[in-house]
C-alpha atoms as a PDB file:
ATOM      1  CA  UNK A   1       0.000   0.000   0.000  1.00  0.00           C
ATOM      2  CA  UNK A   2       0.980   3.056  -0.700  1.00  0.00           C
ATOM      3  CA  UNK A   3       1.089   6.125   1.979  1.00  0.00           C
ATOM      4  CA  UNK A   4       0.588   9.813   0.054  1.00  0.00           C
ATOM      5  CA  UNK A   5      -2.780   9.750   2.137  1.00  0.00           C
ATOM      6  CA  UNK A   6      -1.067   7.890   5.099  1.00  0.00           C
ATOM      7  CA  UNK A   7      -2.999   9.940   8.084  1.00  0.00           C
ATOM      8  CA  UNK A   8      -6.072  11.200   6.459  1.00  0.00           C
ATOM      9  CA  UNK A   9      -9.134  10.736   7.667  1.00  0.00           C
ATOM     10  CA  UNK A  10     -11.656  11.938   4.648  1.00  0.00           C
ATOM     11  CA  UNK A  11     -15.531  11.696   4.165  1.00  0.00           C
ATOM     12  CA  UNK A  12     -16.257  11.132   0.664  1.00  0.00           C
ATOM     13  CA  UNK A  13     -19.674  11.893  -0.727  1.00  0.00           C
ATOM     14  CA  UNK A  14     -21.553  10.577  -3.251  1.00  0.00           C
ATOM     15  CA  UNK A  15     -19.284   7.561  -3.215  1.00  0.00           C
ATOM     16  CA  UNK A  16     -21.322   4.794  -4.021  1.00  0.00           C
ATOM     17  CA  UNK A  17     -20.867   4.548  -7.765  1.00  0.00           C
ATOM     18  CA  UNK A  18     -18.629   6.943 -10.374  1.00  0.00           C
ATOM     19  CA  UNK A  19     -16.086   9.226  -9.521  1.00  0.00           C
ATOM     20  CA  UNK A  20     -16.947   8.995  -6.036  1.00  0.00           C
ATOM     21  CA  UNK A  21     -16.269   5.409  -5.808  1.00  0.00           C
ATOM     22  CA  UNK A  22     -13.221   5.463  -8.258  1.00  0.00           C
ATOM     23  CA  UNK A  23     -12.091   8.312  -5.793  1.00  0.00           C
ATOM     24  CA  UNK A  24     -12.523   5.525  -2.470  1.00  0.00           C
ATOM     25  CA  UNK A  25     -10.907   3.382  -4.122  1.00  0.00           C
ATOM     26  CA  UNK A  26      -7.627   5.834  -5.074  1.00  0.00           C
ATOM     27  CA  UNK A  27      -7.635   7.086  -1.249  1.00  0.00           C
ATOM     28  CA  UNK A  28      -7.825   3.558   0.571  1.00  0.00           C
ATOM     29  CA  UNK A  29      -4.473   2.748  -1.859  1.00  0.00           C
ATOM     30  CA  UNK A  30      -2.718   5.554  -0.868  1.00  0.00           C
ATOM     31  CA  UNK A  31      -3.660   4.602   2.681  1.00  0.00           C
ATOM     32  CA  UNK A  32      -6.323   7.146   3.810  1.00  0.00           C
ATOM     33  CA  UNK A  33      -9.166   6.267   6.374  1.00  0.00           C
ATOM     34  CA  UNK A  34     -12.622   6.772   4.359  1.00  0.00           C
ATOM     35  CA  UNK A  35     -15.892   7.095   5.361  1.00  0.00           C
ATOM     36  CA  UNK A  36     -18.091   6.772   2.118  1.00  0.00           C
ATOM     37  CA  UNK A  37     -21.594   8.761   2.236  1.00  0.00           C
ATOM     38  CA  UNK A  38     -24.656   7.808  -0.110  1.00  0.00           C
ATOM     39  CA  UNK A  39     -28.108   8.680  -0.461  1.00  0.00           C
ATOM     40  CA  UNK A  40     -28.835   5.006  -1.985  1.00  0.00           C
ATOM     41  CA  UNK A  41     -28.273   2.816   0.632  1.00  0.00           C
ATOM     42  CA  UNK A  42     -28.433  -0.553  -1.135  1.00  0.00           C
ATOM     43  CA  UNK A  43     -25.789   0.302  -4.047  1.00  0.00           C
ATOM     44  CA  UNK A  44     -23.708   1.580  -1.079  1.00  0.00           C
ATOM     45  CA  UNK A  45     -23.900  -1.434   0.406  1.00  0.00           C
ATOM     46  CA  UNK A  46     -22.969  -3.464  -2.640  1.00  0.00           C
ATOM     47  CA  UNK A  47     -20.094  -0.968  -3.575  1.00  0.00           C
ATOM     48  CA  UNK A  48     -18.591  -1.779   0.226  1.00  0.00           C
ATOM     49  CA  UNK A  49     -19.334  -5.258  -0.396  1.00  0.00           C
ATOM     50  CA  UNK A  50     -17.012  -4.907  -3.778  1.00  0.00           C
ATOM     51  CA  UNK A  51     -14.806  -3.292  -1.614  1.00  0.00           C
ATOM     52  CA  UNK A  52     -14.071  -6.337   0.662  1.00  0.00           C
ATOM     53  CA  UNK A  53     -16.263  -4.829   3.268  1.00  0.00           C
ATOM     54  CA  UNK A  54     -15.926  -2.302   6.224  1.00  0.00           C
ATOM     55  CA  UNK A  55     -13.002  -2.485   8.538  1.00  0.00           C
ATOM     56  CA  UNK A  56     -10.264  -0.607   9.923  1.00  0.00           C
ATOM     57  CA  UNK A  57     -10.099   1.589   7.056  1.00  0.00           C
ATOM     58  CA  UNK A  58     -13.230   2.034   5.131  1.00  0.00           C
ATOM     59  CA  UNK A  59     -16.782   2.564   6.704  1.00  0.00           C
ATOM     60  CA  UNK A  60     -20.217   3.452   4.875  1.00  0.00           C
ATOM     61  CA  UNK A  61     -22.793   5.536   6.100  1.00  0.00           C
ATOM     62  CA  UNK A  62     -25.988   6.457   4.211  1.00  0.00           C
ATOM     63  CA  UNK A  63     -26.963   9.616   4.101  1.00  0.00           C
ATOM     64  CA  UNK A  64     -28.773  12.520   2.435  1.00  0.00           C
ATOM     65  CA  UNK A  65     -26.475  15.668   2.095  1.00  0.00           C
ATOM     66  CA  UNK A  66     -29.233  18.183   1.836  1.00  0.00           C
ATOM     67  CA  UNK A  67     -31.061  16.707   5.253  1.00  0.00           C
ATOM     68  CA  UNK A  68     -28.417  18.357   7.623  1.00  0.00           C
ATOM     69  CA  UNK A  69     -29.421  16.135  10.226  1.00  0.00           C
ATOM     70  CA  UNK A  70     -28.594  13.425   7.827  1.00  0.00           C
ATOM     71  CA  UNK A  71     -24.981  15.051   7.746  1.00  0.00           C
ATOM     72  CA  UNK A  72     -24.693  15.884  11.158  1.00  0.00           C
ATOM     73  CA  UNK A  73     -25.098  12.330  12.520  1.00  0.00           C
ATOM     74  CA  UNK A  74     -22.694  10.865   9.287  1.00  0.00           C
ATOM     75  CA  UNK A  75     -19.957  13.402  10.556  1.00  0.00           C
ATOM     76  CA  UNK A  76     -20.723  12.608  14.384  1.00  0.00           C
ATOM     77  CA  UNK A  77     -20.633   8.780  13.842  1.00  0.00           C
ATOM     78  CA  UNK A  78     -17.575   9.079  11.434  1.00  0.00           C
ATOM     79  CA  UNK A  79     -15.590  10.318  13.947  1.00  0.00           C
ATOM     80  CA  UNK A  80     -16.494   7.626  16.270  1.00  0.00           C
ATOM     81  CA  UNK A  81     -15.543   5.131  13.625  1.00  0.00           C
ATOM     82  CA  UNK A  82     -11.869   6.415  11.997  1.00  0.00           C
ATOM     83  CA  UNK A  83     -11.188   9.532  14.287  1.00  0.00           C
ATOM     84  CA  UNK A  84     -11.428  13.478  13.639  1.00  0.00           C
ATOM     85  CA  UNK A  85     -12.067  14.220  10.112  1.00  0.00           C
ATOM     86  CA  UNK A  86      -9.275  16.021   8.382  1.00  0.00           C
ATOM     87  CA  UNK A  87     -10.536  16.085   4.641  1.00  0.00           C
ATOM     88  CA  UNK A  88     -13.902  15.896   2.780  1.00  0.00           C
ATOM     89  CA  UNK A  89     -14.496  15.501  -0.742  1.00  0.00           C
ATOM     90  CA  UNK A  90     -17.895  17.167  -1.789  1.00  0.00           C
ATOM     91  CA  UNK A  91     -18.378  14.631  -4.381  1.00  0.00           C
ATOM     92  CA  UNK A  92     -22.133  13.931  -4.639  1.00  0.00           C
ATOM     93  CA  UNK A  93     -23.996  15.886  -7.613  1.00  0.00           C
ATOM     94  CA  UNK A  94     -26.957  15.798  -9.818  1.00  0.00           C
ATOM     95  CA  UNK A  95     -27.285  16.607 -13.789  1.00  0.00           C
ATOM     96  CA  UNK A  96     -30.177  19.046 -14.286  1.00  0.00           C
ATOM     97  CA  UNK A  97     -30.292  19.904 -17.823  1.00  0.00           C
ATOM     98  CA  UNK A  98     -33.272  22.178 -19.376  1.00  0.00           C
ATOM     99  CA  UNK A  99     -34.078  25.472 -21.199  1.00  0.00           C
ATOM    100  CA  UNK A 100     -34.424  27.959 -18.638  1.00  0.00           C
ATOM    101  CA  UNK A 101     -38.394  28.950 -19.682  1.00  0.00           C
ATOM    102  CA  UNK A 102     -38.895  25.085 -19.541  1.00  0.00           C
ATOM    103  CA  UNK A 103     -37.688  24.887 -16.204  1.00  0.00           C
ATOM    104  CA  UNK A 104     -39.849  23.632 -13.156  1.00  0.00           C
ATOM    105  CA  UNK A 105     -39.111  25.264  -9.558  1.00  0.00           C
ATOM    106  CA  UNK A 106     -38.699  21.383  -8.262  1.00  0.00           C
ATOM    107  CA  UNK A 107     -35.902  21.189 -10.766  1.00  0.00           C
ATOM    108  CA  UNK A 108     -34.242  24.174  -9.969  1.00  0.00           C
ATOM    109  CA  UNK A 109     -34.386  23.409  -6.185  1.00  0.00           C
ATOM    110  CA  UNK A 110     -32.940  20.190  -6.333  1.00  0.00           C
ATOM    111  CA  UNK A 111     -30.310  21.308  -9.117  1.00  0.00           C
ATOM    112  CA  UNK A 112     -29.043  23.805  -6.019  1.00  0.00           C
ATOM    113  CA  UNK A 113     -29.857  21.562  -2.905  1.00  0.00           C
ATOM    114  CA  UNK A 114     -27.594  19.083  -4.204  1.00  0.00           C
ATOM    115  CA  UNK A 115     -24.964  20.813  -5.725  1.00  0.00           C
ATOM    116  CA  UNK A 116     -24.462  24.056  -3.865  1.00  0.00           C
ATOM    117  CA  UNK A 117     -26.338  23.591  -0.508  1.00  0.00           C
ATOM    118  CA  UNK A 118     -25.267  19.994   0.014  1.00  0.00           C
ATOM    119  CA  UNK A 119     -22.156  21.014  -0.355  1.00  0.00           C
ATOM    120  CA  UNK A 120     -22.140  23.900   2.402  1.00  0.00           C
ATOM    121  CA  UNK A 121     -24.248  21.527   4.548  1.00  0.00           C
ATOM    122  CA  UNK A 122     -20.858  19.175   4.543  1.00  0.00           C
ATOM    123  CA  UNK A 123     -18.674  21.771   4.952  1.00  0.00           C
ATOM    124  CA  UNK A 124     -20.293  23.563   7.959  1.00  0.00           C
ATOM    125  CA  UNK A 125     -20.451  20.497   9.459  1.00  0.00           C
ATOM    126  CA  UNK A 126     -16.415  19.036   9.147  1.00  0.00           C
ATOM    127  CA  UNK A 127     -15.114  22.770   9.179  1.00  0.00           C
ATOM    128  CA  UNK A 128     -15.198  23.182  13.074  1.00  0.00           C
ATOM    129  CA  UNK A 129     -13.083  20.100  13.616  1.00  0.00           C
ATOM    130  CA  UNK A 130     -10.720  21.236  11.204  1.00  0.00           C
ATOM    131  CA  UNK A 131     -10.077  24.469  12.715  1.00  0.00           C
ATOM    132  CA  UNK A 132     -10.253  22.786  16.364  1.00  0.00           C
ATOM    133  CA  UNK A 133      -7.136  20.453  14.834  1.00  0.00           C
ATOM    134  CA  UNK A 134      -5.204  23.151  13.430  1.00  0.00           C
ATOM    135  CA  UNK A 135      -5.981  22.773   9.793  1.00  0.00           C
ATOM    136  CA  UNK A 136      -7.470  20.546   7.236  1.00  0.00           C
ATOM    137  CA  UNK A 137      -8.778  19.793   3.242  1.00  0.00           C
ATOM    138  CA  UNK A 138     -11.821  20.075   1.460  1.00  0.00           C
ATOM    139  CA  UNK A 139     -11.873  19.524  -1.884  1.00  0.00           C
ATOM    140  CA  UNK A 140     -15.579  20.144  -4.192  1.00  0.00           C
ATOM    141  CA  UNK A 141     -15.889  18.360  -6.882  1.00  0.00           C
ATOM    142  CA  UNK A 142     -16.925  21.338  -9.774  1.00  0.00           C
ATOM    143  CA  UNK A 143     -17.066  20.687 -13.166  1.00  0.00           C
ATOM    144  CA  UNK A 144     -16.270  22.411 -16.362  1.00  0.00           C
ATOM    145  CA  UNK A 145     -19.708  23.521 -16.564  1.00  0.00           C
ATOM    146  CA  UNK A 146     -18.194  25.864 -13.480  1.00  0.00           C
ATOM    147  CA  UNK A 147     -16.580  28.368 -16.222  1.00  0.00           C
ATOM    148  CA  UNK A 148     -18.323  27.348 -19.538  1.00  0.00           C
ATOM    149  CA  UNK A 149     -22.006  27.429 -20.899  1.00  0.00           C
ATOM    150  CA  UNK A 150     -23.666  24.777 -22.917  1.00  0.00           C
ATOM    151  CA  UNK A 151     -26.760  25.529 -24.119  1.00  0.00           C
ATOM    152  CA  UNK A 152     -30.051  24.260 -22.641  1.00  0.00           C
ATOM    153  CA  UNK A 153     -28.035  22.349 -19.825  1.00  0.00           C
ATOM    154  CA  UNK A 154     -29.585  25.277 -17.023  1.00  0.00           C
ATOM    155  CA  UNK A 155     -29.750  25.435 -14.408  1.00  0.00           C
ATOM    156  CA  UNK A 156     -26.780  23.061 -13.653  1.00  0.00           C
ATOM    157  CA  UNK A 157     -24.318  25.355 -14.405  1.00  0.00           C
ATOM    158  CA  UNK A 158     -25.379  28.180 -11.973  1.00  0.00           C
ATOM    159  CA  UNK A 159     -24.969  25.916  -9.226  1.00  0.00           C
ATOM    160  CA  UNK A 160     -21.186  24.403 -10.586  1.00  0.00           C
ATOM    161  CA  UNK A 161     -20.276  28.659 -10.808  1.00  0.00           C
ATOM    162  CA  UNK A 162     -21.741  29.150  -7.060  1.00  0.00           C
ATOM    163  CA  UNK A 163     -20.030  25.806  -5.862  1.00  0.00           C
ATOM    164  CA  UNK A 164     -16.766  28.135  -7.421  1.00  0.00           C
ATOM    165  CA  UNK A 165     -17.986  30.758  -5.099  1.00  0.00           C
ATOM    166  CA  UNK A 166     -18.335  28.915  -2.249  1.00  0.00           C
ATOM    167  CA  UNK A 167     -14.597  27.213  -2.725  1.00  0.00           C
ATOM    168  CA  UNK A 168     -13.009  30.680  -2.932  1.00  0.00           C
ATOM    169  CA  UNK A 169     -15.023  32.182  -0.171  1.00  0.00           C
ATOM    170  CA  UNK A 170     -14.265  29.661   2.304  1.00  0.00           C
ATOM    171  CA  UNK A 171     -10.530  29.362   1.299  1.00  0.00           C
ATOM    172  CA  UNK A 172      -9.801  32.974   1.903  1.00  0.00           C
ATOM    173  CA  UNK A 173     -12.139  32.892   5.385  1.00  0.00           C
ATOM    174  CA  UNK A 174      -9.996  29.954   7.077  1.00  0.00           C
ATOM    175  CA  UNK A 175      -6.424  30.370   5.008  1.00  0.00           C
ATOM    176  CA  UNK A 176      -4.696  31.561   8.571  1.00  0.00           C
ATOM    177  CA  UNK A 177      -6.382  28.580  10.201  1.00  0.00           C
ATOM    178  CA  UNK A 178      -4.247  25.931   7.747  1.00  0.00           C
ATOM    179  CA  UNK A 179      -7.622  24.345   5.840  1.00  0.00           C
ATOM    180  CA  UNK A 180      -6.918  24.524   2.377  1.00  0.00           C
ATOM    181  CA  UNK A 181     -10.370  24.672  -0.029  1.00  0.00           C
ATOM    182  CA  UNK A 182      -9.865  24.034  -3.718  1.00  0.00           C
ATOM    183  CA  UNK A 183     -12.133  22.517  -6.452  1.00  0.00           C
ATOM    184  CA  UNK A 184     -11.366  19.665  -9.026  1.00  0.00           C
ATOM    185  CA  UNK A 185     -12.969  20.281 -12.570  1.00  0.00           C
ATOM    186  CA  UNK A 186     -13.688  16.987 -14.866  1.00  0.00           C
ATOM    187  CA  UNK A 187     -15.301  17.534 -18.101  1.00  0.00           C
ATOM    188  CA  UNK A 188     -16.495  14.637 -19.420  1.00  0.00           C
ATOM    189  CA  UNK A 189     -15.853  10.795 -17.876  1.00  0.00           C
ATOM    190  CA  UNK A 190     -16.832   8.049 -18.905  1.00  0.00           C
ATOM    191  CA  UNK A 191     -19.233   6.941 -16.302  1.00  0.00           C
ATOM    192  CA  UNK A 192     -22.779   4.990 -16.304  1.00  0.00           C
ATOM    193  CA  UNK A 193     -24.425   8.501 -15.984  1.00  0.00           C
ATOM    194  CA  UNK A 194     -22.768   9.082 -19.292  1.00  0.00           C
ATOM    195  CA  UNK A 195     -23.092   5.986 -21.002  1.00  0.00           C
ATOM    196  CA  UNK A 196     -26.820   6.532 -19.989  1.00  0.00           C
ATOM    197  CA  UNK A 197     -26.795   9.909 -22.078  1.00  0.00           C
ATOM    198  CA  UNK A 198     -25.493   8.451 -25.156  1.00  0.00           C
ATOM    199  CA  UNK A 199     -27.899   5.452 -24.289  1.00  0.00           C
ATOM    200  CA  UNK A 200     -30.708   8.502 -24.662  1.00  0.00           C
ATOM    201  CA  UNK A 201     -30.208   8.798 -28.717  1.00  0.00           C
ATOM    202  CA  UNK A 202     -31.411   6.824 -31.581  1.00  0.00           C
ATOM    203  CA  UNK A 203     -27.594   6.059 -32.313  1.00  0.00           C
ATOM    204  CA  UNK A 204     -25.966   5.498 -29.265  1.00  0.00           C
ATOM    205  CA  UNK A 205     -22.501   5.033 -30.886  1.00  0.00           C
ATOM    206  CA  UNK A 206     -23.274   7.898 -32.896  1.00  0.00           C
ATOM    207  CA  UNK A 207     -23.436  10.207 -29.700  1.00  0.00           C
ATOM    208  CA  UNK A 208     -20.674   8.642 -28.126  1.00  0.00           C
ATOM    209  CA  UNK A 209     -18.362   9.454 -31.419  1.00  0.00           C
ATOM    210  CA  UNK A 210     -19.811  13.011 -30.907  1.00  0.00           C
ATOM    211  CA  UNK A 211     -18.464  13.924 -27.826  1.00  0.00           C
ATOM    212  CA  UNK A 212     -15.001  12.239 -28.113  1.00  0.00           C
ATOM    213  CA  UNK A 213     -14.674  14.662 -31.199  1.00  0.00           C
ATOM    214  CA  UNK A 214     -15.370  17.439 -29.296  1.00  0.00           C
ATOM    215  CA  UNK A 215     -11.932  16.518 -27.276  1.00  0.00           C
ATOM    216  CA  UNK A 216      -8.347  17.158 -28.706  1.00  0.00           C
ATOM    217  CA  UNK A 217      -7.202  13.813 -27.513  1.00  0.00           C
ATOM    218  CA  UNK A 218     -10.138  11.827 -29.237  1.00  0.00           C
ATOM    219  CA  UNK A 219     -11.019  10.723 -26.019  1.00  0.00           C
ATOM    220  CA  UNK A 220     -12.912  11.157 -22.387  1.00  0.00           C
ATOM    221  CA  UNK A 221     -11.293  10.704 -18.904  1.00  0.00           C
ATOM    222  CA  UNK A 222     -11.694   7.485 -17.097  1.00  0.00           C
ATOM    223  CA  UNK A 223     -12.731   7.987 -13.295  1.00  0.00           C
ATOM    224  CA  UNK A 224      -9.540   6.766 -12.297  1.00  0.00           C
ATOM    225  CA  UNK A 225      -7.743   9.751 -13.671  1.00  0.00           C
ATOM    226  CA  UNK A 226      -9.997  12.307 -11.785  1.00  0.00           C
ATOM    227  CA  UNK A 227      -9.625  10.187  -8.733  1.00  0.00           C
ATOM    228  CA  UNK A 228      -5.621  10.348  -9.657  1.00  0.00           C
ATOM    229  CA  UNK A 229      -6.201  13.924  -9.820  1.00  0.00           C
ATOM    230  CA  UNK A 230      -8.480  14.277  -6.451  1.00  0.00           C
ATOM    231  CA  UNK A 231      -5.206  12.058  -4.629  1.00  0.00           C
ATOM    232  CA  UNK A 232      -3.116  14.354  -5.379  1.00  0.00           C
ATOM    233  CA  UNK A 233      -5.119  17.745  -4.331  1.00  0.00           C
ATOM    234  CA  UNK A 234      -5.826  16.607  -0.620  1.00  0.00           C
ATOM    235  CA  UNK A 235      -2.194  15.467  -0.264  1.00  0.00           C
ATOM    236  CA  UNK A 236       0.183  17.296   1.343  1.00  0.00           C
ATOM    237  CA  UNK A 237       2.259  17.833  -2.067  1.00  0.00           C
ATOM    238  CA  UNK A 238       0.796  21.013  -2.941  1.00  0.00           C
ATOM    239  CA  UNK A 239       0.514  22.823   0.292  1.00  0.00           C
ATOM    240  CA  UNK A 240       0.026  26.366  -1.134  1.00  0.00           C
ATOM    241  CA  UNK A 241      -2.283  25.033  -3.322  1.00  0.00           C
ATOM    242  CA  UNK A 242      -5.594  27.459  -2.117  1.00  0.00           C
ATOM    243  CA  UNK A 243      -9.054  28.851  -3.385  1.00  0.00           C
ATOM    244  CA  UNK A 244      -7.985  27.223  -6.846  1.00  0.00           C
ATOM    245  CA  UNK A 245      -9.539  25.143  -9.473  1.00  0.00           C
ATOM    246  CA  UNK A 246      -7.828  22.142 -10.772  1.00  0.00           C
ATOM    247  CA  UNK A 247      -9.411  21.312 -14.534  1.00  0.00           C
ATOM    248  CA  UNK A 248      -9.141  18.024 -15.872  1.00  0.00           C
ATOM    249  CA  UNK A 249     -10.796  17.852 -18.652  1.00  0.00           C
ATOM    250  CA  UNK A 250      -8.636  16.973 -21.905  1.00  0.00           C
ATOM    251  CA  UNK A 251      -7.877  20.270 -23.286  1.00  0.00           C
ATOM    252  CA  UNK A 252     -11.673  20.365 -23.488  1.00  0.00           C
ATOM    253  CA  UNK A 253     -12.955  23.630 -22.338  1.00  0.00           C
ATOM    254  CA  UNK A 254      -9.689  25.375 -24.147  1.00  0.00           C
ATOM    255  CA  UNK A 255     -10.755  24.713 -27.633  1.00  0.00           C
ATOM    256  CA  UNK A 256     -13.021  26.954 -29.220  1.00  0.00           C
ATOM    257  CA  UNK A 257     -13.623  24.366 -32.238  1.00  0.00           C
ATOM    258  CA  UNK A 258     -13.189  20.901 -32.658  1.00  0.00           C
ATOM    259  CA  UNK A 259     -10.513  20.300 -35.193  1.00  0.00           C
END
């Protein structure tokens, strides 16, 4: 095993399936404690199961993150479980994609409940043991959708710009206090939630060609390589690394045209 996470303690939401679970599964080799957190209790449970179960290093506690009881009682009993929290990874997310007329106030609620609020909810609720141990990590997971607009895909990227806002607020507020705050932007990955979107068209394969041509590589990122990429931004290899946004995405969101 190796040890670049060798100390941490880090609740990881949204961790049952995706980058979430490609990102437990990067931590608890580079020998972090993790507590995963998941609305969906069963496919938690089956994700720990693939896992080789809980134990020393690995717990999993369901949980919604916009109940903040629901947090509250995850952070309490994580604690309990692996010791003081010293990282979170504000993984969990939702895709709400419309035209903004078009758009129902139960969509737009949940679009920011998920994204932005249960993202604060987590925070609020690790920060004061951070500060109480002298410092910490907490890493959002954004999106390129944070700093680019693609048509008829609102409200979703409101919330990923605000989750932006939040990242930079909160890293300026506690920078004396040692907690770093950054965000991690993937563009596209090839996960189920993907696969289901190309699954959506008449041609399947035909949509999936579409978007690799939209990247310079001819390709999309694997989870592994954002969880690669998550590893190495709640190390302790980029120390001064604060109120920043790490983008991952291919060359994606620098290319005006596709070749």
């Amino acid at each position: 095993m190796a040890d670049r996470l060798s100390g941490k303690r880090i609740l990881i939401t949204g961790a049952a399936q995706g980058i979430g679970l490609a990102i437990v599964r990067a931590c608890l080799g580079e020998g972090a404690a993790v507590v995963l957190m998941d609305r969906d209790a069963a496919l938690l449970a089956r994700s720990v199961a693939d896992l080789g179960g809980e134990g020393e290093y690995l717990t999993a506690l369901a949980g919604d993150i916009t109940n903040t009881d629901d947090v509250a009682a995850v952070v309490a009993r994580a604690q309990e479980t692996i010791g003081p929290l010293n990282a979170l990874i504000n993984n969990a997310g939702i895709n709400v994609f419309d035209e903004p007329l078009s758009l129902s106030d139960k969509d737009w609620n949940s679009c920011f409940d998920v994204n932005l609020k249960g993202a604060w909810n987590c925070a609020r609720a690790v920060l004061p043991g951070l500060l109480e141990q002298g410092g910490g990590v907490i890493l959002n997971i954004a999106s390129t959708h944070a700093f680019t607009i693609i048509p008829h895909t609102f409200p979703y990227p409101l919330a990923k710009h605000a989750l932006l806002g939040l990242t930079k607020s909160l890293a300026l507020e506690y920078a004396a206090r040692n907690v770093r705050v950054n965000a991690l932007a993937p563009g596209y990955v090839q996960t189920q939630k993907v696969v289901d979107y190309w699954n959506s068209f008449p041609d399947p394969e035909a949509a999936r060609q579409e978007t690799l041509r939209l990247h310079p590589g001819g390709r999309i990122a694997t989870p592994e390589e954002i969880a690669r990429a998550a590893v190495f931004m709640i190390s302790d290899e980029c120390p001064f690394m604060n109120a920043a946004c790490l983008t991952v995405d291919g060359g994606l969101s620098v290319q005006q045209h596709p070749a």
